[in-house]
Protein backbone atom coordinates (compact mmCIF):
# COMPACT_ATOMS: atom_id res chain seq x y z
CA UNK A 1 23.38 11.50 -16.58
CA UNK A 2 20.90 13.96 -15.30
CA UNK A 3 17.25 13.50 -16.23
CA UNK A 4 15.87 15.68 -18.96
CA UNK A 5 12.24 17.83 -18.65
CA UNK A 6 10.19 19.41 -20.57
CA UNK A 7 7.30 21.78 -19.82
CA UNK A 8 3.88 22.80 -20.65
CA UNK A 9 2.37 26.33 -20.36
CA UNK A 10 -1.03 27.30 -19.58
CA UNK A 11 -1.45 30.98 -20.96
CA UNK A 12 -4.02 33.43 -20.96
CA UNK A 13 -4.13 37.70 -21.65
CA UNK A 14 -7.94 37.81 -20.30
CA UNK A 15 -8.91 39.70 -17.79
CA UNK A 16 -10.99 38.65 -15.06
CA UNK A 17 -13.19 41.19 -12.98
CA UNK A 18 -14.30 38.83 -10.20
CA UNK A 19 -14.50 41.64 -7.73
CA UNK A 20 -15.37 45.34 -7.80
CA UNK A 21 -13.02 47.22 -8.97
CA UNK A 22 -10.31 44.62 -8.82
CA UNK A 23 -8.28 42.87 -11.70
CA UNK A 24 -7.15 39.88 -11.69
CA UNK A 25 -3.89 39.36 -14.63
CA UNK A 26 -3.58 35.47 -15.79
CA UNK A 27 0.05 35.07 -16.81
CA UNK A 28 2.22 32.17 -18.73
CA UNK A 29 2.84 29.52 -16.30
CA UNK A 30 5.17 26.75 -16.73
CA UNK A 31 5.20 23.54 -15.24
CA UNK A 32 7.88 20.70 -15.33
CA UNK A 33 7.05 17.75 -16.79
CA UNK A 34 9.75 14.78 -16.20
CA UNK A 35 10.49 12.97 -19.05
CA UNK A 36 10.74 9.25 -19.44
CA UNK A 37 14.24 8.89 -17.65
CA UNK A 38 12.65 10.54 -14.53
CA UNK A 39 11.02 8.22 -11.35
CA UNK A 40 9.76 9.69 -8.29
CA UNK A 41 7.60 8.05 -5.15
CA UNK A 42 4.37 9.12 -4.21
CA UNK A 43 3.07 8.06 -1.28
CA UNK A 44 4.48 4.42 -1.24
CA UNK A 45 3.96 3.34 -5.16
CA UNK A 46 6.87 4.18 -7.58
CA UNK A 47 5.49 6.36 -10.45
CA UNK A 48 7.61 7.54 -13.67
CA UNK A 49 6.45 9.24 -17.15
CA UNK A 50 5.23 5.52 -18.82
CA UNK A 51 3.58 4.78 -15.25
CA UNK A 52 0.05 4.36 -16.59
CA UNK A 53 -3.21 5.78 -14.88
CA UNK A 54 -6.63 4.77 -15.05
CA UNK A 55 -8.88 6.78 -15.96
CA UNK A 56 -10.55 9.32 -13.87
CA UNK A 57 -13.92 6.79 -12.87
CA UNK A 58 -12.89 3.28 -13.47
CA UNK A 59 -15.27 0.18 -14.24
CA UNK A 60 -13.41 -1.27 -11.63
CA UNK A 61 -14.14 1.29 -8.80
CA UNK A 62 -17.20 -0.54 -7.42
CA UNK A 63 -14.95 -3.36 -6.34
CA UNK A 64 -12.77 -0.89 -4.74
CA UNK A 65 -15.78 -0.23 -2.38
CA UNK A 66 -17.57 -3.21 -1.88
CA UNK A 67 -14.77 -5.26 0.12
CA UNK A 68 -14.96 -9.29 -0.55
CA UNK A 69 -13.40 -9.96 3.12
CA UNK A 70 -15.34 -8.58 5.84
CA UNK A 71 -15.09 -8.94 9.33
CA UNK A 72 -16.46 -12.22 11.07
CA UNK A 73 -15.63 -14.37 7.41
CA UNK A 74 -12.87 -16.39 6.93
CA UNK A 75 -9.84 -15.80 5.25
CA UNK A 76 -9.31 -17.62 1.68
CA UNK A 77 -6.50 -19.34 2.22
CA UNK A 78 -3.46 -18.65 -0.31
CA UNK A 79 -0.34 -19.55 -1.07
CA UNK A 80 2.69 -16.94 -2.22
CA UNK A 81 6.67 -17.31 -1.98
CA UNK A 82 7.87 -16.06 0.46
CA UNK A 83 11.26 -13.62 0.57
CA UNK A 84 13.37 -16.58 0.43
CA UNK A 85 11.50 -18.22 -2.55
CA UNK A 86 10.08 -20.84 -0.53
CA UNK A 87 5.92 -21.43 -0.72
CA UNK A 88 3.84 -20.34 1.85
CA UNK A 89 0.25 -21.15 2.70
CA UNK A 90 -2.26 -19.21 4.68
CA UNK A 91 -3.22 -22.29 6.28
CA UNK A 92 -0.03 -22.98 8.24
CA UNK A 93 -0.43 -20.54 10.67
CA UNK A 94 -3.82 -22.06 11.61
CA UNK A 95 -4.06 -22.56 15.35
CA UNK A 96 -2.09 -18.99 16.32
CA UNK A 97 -3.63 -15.29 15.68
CA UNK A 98 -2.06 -13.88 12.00
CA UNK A 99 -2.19 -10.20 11.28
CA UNK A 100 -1.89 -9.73 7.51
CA UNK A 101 -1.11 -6.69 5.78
CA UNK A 102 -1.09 -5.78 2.39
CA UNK A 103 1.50 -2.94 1.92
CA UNK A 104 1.68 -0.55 -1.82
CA UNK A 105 5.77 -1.74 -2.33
CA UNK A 106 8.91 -2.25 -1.02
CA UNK A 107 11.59 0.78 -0.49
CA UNK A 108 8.66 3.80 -0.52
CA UNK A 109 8.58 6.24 2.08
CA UNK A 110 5.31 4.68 3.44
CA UNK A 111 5.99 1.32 3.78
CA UNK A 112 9.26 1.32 4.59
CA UNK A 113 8.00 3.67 8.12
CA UNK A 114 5.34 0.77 8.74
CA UNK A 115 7.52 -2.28 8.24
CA UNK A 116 10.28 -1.28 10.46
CA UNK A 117 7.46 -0.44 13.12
CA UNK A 118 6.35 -3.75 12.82
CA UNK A 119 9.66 -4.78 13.16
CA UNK A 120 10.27 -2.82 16.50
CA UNK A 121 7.02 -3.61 17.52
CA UNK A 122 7.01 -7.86 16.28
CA UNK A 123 7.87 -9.09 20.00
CA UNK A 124 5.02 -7.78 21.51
CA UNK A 125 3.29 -9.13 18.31
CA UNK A 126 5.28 -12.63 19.33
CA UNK A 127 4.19 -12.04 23.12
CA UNK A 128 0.40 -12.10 21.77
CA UNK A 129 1.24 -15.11 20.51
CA UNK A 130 0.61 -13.63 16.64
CA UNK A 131 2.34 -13.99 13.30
CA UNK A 132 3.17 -11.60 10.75
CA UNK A 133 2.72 -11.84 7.40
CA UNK A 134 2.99 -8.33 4.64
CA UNK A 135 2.02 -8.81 1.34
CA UNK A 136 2.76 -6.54 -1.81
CA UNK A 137 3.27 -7.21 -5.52
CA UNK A 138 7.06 -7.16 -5.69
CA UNK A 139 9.49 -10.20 -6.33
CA UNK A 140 10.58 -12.43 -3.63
CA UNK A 141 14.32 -10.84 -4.80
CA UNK A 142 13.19 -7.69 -3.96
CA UNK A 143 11.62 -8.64 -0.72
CA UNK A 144 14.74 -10.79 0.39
CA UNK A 145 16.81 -6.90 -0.15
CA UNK A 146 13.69 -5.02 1.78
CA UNK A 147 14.11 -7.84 4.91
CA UNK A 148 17.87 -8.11 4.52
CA UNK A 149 18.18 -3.74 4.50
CA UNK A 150 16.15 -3.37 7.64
CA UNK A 151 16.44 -6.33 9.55
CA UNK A 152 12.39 -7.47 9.31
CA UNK A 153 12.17 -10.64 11.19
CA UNK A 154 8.94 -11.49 9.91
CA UNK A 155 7.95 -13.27 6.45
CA UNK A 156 7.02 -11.11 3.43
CA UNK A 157 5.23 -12.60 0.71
CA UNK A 158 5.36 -11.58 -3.28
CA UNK A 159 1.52 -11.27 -4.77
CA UNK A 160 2.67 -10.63 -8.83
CA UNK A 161 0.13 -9.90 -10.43
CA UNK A 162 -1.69 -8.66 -7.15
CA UNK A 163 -4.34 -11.82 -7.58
CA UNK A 164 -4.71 -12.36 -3.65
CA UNK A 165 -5.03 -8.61 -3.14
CA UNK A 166 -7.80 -9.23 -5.76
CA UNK A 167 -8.89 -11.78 -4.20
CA UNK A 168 -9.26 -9.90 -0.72
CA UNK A 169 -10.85 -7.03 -2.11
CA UNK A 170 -8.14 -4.41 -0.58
CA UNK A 171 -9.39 -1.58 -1.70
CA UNK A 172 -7.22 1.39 -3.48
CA UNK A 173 -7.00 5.08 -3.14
CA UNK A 174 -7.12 7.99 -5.43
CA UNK A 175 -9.21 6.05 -7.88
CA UNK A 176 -7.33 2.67 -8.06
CA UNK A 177 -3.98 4.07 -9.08
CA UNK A 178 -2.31 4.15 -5.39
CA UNK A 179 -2.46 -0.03 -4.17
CA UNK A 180 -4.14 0.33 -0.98
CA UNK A 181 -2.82 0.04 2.57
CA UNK A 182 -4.89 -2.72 4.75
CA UNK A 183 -4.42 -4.71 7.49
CA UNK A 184 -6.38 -7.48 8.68
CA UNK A 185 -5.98 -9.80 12.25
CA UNK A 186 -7.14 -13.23 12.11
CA UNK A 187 -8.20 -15.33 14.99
CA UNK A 188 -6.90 -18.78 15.70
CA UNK A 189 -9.50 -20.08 13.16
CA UNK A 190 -8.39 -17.87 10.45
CA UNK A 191 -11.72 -15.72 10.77
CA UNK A 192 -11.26 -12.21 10.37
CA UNK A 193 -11.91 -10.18 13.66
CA UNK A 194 -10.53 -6.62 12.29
CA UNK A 195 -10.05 -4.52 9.31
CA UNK A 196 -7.94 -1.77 9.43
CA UNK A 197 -7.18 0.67 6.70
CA UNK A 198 -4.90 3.85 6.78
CA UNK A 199 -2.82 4.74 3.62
CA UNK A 200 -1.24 8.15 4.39
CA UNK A 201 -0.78 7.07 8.43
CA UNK A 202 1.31 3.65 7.86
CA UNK A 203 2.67 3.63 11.65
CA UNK A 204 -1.22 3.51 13.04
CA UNK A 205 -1.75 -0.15 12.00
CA UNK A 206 0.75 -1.66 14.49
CA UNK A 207 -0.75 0.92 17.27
CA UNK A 208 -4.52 -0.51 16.04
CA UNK A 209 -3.36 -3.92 15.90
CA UNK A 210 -1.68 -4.50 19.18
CA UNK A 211 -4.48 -2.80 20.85
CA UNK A 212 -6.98 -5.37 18.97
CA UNK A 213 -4.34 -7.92 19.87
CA UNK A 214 -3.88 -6.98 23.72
CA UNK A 215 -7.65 -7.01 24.06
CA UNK A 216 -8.80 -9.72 23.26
C-alpha cells in the first residue's frame, strides 16, 4: 500500500516593500510531510516520521568536538561480533597495521559507495600488509546481508548501542543526528597514526588511507 502524507502551509497576504518600487506577494505554500508509514535515507542514516532529533544545541555537542582518540594515542581495545556472530577483539590484529572505520549504517547510499571501494581497493590494503575492520551500530544479521550483497571480504563489526563509537569519540554531523563518518589507521602497536573524517565524500577515505598506508 502506498504511503499516506499530509501537509502543512505557511501563509501570509502581507506585503513586503523590500525594494523601491517593487512588491514582493507571499502566497500559501504547501509542503509534504510523510507520515509514519514513510522512510527515506539521508545521507547514509535511515530517517522516518518517529525518527527522533535532538534538539537544535545538544548537551552532548561538546563531546562531538573534543575527540577522545587523537593521533599518536593508542587505541582502546574492544571487542564486538563480528558479521558472522563470532567475537572479535581489537587486540588480535596487534603486530599488522589496522585501518578502522566507523561507517553511519548498512544499505545507505553513503556507505554502501565506501564499502565496496574498500572492497575493490582491500588487496592493495592486503599488499600493505593492513587489516580492515568497519564498524556501525547495526546487527551482525544485518551485516552478514551487507557482506553477503556485495561481496566485502573484510570483517564488519556490530557496535549496538554505539558504546565503542562513544568510546572513540567519532564525532557526528548536523548536530549529532547524522552518526559520523571516521576512519582511523593504526600502526603495528595499535597507536593511532591518522584520523580521517569525510561524511558527504565516503570514497576519499580509501584514497587518504592507502596514501597514509603506501607512505609510510
Amino acid at each position: 500500500m502506498a504511503a499516506s502524507s499530509t501537509s502543512f502551509t505557511f501563509s501570509s497576504h502581507s506585503t513586503l516593500h523590500s525594494l523601491p518600487h517593487r512588491n514582493i506577494l507571499l502566497t500559501k505554500t504547501h509542503y509534504p510531510v510523510p507520515t509514519k508509514s514513510s522512510e527515506s535515507t539521508f545521507f547514509g542514516v535511515r530517517l522516518s516520521h518517529s525518527t527522533p532529533l535532538p534538539p537544535l544545541f545538544p548537551c552532548s555537542i561538546r563531546s562531538s568536538i573534543f575527540a577522545k582518540v587523537n593521533k599518536g594515542q593508542a587505541a582502546p581495545d574492544f571487542t564486538l561480533k563480528d558479521q558472522n556472530g563470532k567475537p572479535v577483539s581489537l587486540k588480535k590484529y596487534k603486530g599488522k597495521p589496522v585501518v578502522v572505520y566507523f561507517y553511519p549504517a548498512d544499505e545507505t547510499p553513503g556507505c554502501t559507495k565506501q564499502a565496496c571501494a574498500f572492497r575493490d581497493s582491500y588487496e592493495k590494503f592486503k599488499k600493505a600488509g593492513a587489516e580492515v575492520i568497519g564498524i556501525s551500530g547495526d546487527d551482525s544479521a544485518s551485516h552478514k546481508a551487507f557482506a553477503s550483497k556485495y561481496k566485502l571480504p573484510y570483517t564488519l563489526l556490530s557496535d549496538e548501542g554505539n558504546k565503542v563509537r562513544k568510546d572513540w569519540g567519532v564525532p557526528g554531523d548536523l548536530f549529532g543526528a547524522l552518526p559520523g563518518r571516521q576512519t582511523y589507521v593504526l600502526d603495528k602497536n595499535g597507536v593511532v597514526q591518522l584520523i580521517y573524517n569525510n561524511q558527504f565524500q565516503p570514497e576519499k577515505h580509501i584514497d587518504e588511507t592507502l596514501k597514509f598506508l603506501k607512505a609510510a
